[in-house]
Protein backbone atom coordinates (compact mmCIF):
# COMPACT_ATOMS: atom_id res chain seq x y z
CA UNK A 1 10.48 -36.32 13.69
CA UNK A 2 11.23 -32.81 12.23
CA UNK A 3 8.12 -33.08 10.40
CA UNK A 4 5.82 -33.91 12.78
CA UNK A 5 7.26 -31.72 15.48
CA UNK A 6 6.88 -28.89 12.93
CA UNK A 7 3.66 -29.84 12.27
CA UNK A 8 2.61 -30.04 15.52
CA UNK A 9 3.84 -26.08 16.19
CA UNK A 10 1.67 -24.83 13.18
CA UNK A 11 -1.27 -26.94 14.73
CA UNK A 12 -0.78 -25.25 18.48
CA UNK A 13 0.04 -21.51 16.75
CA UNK A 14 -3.61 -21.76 15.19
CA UNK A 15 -4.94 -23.23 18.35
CA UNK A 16 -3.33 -21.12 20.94
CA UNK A 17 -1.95 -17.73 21.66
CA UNK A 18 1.46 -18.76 22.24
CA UNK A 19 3.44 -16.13 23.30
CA UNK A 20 7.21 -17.22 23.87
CA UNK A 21 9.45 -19.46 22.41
CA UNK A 22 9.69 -20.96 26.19
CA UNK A 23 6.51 -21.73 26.52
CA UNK A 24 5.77 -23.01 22.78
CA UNK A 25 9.04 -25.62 23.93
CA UNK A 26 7.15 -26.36 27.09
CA UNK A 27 3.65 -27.37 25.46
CA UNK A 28 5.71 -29.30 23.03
CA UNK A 29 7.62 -30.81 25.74
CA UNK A 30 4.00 -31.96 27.36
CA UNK A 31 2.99 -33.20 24.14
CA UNK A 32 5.87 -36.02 23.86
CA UNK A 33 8.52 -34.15 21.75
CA UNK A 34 11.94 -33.93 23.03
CA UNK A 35 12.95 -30.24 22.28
CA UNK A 36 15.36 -27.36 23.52
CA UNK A 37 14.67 -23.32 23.10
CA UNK A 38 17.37 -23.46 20.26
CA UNK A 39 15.22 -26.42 18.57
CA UNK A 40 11.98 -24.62 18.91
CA UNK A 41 13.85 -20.84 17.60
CA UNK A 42 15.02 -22.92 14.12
CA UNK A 43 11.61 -24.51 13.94
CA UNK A 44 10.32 -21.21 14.14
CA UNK A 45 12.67 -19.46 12.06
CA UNK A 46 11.85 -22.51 9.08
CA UNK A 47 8.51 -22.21 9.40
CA UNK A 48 8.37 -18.09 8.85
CA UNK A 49 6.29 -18.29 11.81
CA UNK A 50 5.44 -14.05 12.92
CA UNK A 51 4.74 -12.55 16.11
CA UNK A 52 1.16 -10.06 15.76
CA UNK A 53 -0.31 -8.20 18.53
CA UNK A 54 -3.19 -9.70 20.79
CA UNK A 55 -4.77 -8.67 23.75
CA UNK A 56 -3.32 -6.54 26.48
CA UNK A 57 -0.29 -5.82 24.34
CA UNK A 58 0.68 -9.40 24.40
CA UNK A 59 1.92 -10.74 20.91
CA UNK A 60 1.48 -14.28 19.70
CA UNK A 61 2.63 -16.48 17.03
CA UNK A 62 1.43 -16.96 14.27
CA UNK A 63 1.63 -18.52 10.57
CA UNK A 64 2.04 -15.76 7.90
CA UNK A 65 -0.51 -17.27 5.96
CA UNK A 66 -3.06 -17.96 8.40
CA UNK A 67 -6.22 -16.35 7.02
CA UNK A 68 -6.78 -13.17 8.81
CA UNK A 69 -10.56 -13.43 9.27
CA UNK A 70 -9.61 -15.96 12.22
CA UNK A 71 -7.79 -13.40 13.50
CA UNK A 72 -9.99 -10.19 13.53
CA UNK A 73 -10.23 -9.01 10.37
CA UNK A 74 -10.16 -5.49 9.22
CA UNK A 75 -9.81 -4.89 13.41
CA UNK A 76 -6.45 -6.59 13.51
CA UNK A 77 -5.17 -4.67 10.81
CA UNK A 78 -6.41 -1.41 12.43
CA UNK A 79 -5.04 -2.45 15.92
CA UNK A 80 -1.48 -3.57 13.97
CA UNK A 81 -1.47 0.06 12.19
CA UNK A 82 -1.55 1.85 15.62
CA UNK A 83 0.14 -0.06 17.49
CA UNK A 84 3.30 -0.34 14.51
CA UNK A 85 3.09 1.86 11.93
CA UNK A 86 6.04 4.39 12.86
CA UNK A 87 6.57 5.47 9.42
CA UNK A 88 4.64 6.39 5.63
CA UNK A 89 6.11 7.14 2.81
CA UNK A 90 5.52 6.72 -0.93
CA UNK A 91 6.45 7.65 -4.43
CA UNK A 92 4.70 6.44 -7.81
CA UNK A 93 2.62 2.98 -7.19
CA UNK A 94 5.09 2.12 -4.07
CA UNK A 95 4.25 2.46 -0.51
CA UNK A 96 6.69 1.89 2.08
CA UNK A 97 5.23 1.46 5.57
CA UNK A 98 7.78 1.05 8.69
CA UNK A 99 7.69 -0.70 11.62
CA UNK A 100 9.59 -1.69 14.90
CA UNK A 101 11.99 -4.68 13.98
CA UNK A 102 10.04 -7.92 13.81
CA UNK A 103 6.48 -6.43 13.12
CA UNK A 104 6.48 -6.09 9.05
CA UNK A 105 5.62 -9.61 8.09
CA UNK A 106 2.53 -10.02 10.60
CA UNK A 107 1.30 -6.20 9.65
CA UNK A 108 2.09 -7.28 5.87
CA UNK A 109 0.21 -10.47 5.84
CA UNK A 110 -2.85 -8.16 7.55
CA UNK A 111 -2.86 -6.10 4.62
CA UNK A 112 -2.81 -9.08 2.11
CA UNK A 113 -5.86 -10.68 3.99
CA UNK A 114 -7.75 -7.35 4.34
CA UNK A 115 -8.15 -7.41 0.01
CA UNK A 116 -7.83 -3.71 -0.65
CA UNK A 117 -8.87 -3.56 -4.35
CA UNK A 118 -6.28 -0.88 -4.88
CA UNK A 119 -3.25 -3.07 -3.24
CA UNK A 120 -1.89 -5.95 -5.91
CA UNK A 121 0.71 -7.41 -3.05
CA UNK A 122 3.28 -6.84 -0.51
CA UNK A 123 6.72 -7.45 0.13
CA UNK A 124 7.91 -7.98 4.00
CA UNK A 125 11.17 -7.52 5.88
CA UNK A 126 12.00 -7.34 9.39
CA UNK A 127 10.58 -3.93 9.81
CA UNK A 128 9.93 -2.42 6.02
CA UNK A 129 6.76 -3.53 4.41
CA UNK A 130 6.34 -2.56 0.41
CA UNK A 131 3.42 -2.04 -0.94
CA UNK A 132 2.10 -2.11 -4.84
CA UNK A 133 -0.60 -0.08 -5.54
CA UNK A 134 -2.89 -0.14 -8.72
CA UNK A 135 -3.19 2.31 -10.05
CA UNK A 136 -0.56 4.69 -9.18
CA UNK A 137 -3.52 7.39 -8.85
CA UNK A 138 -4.81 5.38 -6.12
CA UNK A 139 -1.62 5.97 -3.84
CA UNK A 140 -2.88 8.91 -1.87
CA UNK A 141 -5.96 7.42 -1.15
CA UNK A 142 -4.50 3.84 -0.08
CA UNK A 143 -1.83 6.67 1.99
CA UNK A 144 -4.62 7.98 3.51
CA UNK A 145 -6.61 5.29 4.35
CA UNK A 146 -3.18 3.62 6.68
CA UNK A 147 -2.97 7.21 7.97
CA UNK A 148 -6.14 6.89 9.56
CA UNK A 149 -6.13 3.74 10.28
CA UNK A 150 -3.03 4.96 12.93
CA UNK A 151 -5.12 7.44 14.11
CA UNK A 152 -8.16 5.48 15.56
C-alpha cells in the first residue's frame, strides 16, 4: 500500500501544483487511499519531495529530479535566484549560495537541470547549496552570472 500510495504522490506532484501537505492528503483521500497529514509529511519526507516557487508566490511540490524543462527552464531558475538567493560566496572551485530554510534543494536541482558547462554538480541542504565549478578560473564568471540572475 506504501508503494502505491507513494507512487501515486509522485504521479499528482508532476500533474498538479500541489501546494500543502493538507491538500496533497485530501486529493489522496479522493483517490481511495486512507491517509492522515502525519502519513502524507513521512511520504513526503521519503520521497525527498521539494517545495519551488510558482505563480503568485505560491510554492508547489515537487520531485527533485523532475526535469526542469517541464518546469520553466532557465526562467525558473531565474525566478528561484530572486526570489531565494539571500547569500554568495565563494573561494577556489566552491560556490556557496544561501537560501531561506527549505529552498536549497528545489534552487539546487534548477541549477543541475539548467547544464552550465562550467558547473560539474551540486550539493543541497536545507538552505546551503554547494556548488563545483570547473575550472576554478571560471568561478567569477559562474559568481556573476547568479548575481545577475538576482538582479532581474
Amino acid at each position: 500500500m506504501k508503494t502505491r500510495r507513494q507512487a501515486k504522490i509522485l504521479e499528482l506532484v508532476r500533474e498538479r501544483a500541489i501546494e500543502t501537505q493538507e491538500e496533497l492528503a485530501a486529493i489522496l483521500r479522493a483517490e481511495g487511499f486512507e491517509v492522515t497529514q502525519a502519513t502524507v509529511s513521512r511520504d513526503i519526507k521519503e520521497l525527498s519531495l521539494v517545495k519551488i516557487p510558482g505563480e503568485n508566490n505560491n510554492s508547489y511540490y515537487a520531485s527533485p529530479d523532475e526535469p526542469v524543462l517541464r518546469r520553466g527552464g532557465e526562467d525558473r531558475l531565474k525566478r528561484l535566484v530572486r526570489l531565494s538567493l539571500t547569500d554568495i560566496n565563494s573561494s577556489e572551485n566552491l560556490i556557496i549560495l544561501k537560501t531561506p530554510p527549505g529552498e536549497a534543494q528545489g534552487m539546487a536541482s534548477a541549477i543541475d537541470h539548467s547544464h552550465w558547462p562550467q558547473i560539474i554538480g551540486t550539493v543541497a541542504g536545507d538552505d546551503t547549496i554547494l556548488i563545483i565549478v570547473k575550472p576554478k578560473e571560471a568561478t567569477p564568471e559562474v559568481v556573476q552570472r547568479f548575481l545577475e540572475l538576482a538582479r532581474g
